[in-house]
C-alpha atoms as a PDB file:
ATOM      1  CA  UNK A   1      11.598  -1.456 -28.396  1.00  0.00           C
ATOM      2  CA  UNK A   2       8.879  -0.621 -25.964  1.00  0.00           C
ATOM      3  CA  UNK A   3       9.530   1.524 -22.600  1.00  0.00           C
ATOM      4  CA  UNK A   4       9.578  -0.414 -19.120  1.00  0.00           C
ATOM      5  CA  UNK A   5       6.032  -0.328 -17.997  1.00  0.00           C
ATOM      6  CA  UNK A   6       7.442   1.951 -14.848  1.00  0.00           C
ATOM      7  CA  UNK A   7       8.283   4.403 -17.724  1.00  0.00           C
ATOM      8  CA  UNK A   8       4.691   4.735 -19.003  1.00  0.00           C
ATOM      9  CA  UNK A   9       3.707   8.024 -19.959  1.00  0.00           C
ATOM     10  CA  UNK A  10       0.328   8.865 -18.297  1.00  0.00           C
ATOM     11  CA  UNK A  11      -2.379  11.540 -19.489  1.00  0.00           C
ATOM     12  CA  UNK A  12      -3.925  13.214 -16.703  1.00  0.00           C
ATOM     13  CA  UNK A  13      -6.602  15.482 -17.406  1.00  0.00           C
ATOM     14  CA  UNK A  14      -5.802  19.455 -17.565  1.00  0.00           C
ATOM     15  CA  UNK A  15      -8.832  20.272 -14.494  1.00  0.00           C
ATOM     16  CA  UNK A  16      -6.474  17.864 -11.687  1.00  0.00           C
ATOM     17  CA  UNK A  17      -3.374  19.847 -12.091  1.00  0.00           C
ATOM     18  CA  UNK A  18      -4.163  22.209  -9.180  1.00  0.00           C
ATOM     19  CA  UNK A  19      -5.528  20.351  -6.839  1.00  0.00           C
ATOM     20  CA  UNK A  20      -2.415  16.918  -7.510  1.00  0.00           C
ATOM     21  CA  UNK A  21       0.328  20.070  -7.223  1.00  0.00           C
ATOM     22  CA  UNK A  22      -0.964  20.986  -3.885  1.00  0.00           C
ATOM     23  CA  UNK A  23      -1.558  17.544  -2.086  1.00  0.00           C
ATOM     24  CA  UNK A  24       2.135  16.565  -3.635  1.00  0.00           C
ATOM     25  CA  UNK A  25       3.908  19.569  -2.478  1.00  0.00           C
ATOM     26  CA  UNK A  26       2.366  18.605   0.851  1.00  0.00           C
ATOM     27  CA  UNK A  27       2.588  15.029   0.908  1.00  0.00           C
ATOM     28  CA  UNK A  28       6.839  15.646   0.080  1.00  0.00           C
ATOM     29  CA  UNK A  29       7.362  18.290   2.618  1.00  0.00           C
ATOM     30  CA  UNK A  30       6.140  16.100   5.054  1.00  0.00           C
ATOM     31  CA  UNK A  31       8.513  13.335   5.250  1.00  0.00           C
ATOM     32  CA  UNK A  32      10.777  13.077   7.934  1.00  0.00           C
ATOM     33  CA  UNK A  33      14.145  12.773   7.048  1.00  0.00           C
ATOM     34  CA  UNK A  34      16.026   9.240   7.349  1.00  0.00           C
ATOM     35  CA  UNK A  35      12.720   7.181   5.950  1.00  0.00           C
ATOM     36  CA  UNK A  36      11.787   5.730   3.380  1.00  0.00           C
ATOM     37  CA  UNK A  37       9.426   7.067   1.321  1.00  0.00           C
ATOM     38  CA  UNK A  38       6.767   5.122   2.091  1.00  0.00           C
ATOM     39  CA  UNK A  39       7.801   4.927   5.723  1.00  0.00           C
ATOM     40  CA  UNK A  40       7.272   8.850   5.759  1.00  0.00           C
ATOM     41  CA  UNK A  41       4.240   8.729   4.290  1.00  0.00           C
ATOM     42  CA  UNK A  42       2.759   6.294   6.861  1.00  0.00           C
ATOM     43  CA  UNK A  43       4.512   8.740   9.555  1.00  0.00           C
ATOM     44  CA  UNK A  44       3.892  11.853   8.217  1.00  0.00           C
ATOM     45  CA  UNK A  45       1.103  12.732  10.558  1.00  0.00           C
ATOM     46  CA  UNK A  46      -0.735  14.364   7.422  1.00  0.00           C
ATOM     47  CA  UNK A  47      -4.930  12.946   7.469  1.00  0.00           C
ATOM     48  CA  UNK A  48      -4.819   9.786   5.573  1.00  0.00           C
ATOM     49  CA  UNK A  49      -7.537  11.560   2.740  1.00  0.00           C
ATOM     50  CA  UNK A  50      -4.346  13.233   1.648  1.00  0.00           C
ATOM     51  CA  UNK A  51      -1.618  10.830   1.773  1.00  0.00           C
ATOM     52  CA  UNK A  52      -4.432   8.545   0.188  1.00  0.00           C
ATOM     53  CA  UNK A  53      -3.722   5.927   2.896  1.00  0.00           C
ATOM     54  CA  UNK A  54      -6.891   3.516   3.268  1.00  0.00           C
ATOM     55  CA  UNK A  55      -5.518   0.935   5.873  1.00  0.00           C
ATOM     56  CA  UNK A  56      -3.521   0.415   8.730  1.00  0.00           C
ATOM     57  CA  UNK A  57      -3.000  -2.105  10.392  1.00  0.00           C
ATOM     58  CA  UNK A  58      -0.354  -3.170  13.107  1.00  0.00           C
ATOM     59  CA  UNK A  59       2.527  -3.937  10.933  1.00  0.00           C
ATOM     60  CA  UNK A  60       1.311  -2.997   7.525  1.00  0.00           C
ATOM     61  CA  UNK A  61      -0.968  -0.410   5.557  1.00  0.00           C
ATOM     62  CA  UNK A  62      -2.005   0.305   2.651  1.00  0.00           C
ATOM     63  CA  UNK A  63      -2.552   3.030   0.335  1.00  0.00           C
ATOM     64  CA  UNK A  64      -3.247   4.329  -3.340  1.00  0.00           C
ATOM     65  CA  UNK A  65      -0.602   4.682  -5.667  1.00  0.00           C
ATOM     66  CA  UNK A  66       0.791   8.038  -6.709  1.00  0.00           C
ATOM     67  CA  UNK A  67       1.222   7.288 -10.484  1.00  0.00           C
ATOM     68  CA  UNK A  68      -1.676   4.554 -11.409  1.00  0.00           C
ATOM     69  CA  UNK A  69      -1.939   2.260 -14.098  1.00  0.00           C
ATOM     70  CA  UNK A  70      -5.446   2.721 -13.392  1.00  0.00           C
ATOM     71  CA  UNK A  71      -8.182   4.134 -10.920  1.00  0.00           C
ATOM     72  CA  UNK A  72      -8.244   2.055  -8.191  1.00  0.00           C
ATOM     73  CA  UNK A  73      -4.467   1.320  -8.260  1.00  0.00           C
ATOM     74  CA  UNK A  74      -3.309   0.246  -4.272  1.00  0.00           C
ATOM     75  CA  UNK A  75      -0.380  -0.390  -2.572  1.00  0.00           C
ATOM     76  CA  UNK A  76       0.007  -2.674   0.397  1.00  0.00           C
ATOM     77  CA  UNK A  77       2.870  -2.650   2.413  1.00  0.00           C
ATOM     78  CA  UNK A  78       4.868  -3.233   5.531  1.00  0.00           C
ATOM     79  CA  UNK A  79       5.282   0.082   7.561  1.00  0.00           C
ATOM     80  CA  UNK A  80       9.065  -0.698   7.902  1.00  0.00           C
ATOM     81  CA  UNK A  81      11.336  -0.867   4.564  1.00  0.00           C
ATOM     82  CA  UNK A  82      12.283  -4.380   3.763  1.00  0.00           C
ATOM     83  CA  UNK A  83      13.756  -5.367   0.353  1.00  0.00           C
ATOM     84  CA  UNK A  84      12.390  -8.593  -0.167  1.00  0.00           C
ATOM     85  CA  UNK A  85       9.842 -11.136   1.414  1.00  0.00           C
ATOM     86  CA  UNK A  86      11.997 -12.694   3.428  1.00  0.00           C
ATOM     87  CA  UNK A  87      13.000  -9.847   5.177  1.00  0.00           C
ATOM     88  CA  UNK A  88       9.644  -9.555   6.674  1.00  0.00           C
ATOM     89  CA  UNK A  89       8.467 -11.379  10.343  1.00  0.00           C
ATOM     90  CA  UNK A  90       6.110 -13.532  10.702  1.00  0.00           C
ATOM     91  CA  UNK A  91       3.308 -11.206  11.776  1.00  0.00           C
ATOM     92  CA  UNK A  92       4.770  -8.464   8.776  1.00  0.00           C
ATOM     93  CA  UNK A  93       3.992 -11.307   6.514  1.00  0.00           C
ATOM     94  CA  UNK A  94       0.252 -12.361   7.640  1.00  0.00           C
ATOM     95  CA  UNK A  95      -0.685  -8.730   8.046  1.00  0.00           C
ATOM     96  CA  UNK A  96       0.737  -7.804   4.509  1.00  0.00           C
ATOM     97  CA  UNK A  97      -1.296 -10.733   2.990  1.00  0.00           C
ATOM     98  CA  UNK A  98      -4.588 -10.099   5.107  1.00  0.00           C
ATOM     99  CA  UNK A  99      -4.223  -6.481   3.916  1.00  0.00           C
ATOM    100  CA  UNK A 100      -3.724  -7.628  -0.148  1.00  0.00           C
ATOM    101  CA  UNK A 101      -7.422  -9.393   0.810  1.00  0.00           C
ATOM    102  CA  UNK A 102      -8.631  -6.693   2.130  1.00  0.00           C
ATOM    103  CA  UNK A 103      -7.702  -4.488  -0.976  1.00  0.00           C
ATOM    104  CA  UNK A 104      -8.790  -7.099  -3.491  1.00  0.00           C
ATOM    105  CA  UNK A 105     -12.612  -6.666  -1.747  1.00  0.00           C
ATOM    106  CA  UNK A 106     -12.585  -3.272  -1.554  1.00  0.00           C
ATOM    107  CA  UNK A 107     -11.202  -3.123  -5.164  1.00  0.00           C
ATOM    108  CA  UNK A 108     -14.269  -5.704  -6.493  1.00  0.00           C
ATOM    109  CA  UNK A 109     -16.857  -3.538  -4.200  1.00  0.00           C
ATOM    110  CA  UNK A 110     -15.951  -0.126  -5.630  1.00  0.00           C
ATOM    111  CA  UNK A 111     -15.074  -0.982  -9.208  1.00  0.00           C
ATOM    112  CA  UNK A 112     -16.725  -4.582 -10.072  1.00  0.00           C
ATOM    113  CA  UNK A 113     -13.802  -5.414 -12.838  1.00  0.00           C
ATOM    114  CA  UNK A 114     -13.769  -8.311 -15.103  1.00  0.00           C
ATOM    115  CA  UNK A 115     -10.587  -9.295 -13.211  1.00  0.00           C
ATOM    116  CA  UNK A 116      -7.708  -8.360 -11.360  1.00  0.00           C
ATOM    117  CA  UNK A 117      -3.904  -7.755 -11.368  1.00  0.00           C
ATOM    118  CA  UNK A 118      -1.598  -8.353  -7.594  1.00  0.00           C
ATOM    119  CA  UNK A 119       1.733  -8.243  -7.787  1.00  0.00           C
ATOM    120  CA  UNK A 120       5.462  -8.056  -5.767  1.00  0.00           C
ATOM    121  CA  UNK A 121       8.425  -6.226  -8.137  1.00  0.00           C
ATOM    122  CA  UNK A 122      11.240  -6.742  -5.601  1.00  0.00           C
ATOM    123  CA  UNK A 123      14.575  -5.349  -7.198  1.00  0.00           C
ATOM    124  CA  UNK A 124      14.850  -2.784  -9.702  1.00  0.00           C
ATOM    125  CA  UNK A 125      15.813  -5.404 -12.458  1.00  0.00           C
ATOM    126  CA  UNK A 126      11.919  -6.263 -11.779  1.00  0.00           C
ATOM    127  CA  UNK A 127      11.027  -2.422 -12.648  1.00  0.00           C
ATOM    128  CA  UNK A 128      10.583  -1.574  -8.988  1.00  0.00           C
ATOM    129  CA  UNK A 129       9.476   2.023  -8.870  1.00  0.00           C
ATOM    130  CA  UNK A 130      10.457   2.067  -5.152  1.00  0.00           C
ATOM    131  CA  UNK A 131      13.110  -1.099  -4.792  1.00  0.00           C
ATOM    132  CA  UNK A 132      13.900  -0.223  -1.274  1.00  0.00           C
ATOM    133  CA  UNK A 133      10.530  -0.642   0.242  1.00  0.00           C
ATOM    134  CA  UNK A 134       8.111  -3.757  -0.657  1.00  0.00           C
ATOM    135  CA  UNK A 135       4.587  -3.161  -1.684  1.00  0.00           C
ATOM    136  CA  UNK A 136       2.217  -5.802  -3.447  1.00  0.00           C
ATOM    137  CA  UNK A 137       0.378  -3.639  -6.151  1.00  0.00           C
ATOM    138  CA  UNK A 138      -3.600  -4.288  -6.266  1.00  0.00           C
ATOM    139  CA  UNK A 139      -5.613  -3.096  -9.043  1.00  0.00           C
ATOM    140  CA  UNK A 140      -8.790  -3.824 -11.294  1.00  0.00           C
ATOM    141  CA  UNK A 141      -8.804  -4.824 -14.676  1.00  0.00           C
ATOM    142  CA  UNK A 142     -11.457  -4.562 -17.473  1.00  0.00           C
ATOM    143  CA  UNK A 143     -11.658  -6.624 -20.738  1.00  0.00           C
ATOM    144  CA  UNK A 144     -10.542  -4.059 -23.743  1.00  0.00           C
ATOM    145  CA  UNK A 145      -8.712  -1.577 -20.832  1.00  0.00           C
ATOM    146  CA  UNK A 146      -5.354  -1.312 -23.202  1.00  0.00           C
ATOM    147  CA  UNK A 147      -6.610   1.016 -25.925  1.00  0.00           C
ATOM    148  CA  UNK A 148      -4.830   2.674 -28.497  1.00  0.00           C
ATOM    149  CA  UNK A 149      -3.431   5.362 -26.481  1.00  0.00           C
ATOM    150  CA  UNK A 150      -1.312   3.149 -24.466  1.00  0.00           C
ATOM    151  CA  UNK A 151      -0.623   0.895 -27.813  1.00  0.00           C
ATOM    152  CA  UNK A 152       0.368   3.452 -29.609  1.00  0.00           C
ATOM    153  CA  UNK A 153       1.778   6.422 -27.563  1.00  0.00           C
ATOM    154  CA  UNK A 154       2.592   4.400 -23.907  1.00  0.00           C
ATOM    155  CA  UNK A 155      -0.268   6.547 -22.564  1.00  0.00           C
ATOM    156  CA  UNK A 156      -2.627   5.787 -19.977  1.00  0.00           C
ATOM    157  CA  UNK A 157      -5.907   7.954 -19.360  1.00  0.00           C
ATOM    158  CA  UNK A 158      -6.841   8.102 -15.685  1.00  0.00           C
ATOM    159  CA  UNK A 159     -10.206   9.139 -15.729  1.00  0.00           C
ATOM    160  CA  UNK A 160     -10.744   9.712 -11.931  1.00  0.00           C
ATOM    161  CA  UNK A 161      -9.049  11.614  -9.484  1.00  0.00           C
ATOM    162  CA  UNK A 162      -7.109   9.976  -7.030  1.00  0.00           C
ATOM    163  CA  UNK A 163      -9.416  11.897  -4.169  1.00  0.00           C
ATOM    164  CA  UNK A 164     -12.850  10.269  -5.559  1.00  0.00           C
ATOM    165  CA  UNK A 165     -10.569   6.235  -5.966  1.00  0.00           C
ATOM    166  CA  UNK A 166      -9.509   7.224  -2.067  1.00  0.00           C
ATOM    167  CA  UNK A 167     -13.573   8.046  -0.932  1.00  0.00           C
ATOM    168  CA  UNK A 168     -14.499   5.296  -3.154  1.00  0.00           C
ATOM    169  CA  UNK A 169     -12.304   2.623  -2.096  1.00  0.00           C
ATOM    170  CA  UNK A 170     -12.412   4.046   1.866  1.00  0.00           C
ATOM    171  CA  UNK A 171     -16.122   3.428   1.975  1.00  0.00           C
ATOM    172  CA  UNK A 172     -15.388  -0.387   0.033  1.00  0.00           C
ATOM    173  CA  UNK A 173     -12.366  -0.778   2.602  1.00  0.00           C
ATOM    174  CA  UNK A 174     -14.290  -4.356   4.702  1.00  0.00           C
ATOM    175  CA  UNK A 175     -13.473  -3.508   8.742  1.00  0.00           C
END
């Protein structure tokens, strides 16, 4: 039996410890009470370089996620929690969309995959990492990117900091 792919063991490498610890320790402490975790992200106040935020928009914004599957890995959501799609308005639901285009540019301009994985996991059946708040998950792809290490020992090597994906996928970000 394999683990849920929300369960996958990742292998950072040893020289991002320090600097991860102290953007996390600030990124937590920063979140008002009564939000959602996202929500207090988005509202946190902190520069968007360290909550890794790359877009905002009215309704919606969007920004890298903590734990990738791989560089480039981003998040677009509402900036209020909703459960499910149709919990969102109108204008939530044509802002979250225009900002999943948005990331799938930036995401071809900064990393030029051979293709490209969006998706919703609404619920925690679905392996929703966060269930209470609804991102779309945006991320490249390459042809042979499952190697042994996830194969084997549900590993994944992230090979760039989440810093140089944020300055890489900022300047690819289309206005």
């Amino acid at each position: 039996m394999t683990k849920p792919v929300d369960q996958l063991a990742r292998l950072w490498a040893g020289w991002r410890i320090p600097g991860l610890a102290a953007k996390d320790d600030v990124r937590a402490s920063s979140i008002p009470e009564g939000l959602s975790l996202f929500e207090g992200i988005e509202q946190s106040g902190l520069d968007d370089e360290i909550t890794y935020i790359l877009w905002r928009g009215e309704h919606c914004f969007s920004l890298l996620n903590a734990y990738p599957y791989t560089n480039g890995h981003i998040m677009v959501l509402p900036k209020r929690a909703v459960v499910g799609l149709d919990e969102l308005s109108d204008a939530e639901s044509t802002e979250l969309w225009l900002g999943v285009n948005k990331a799938t540019t930036a995401v071809k301009a900064a990393y030029a995959p051979h293709g490209m994985n969006v998706g919703i996991n609404i619920g925690p059946g679905s392996g929703a990492g966060v269930p209470n708040h609804l991102h779309v998950h945006v991320l490249p792809r390459w042809t042979g990117d499952t190697n042994f290490a996830t194969t084997v020992a549900e590993t994944r090597v992230i090979p760039e900091t989440l810093t140089d994906s944020w300055t890489r996928l900022k300047a690819s970000w289309p206005n």
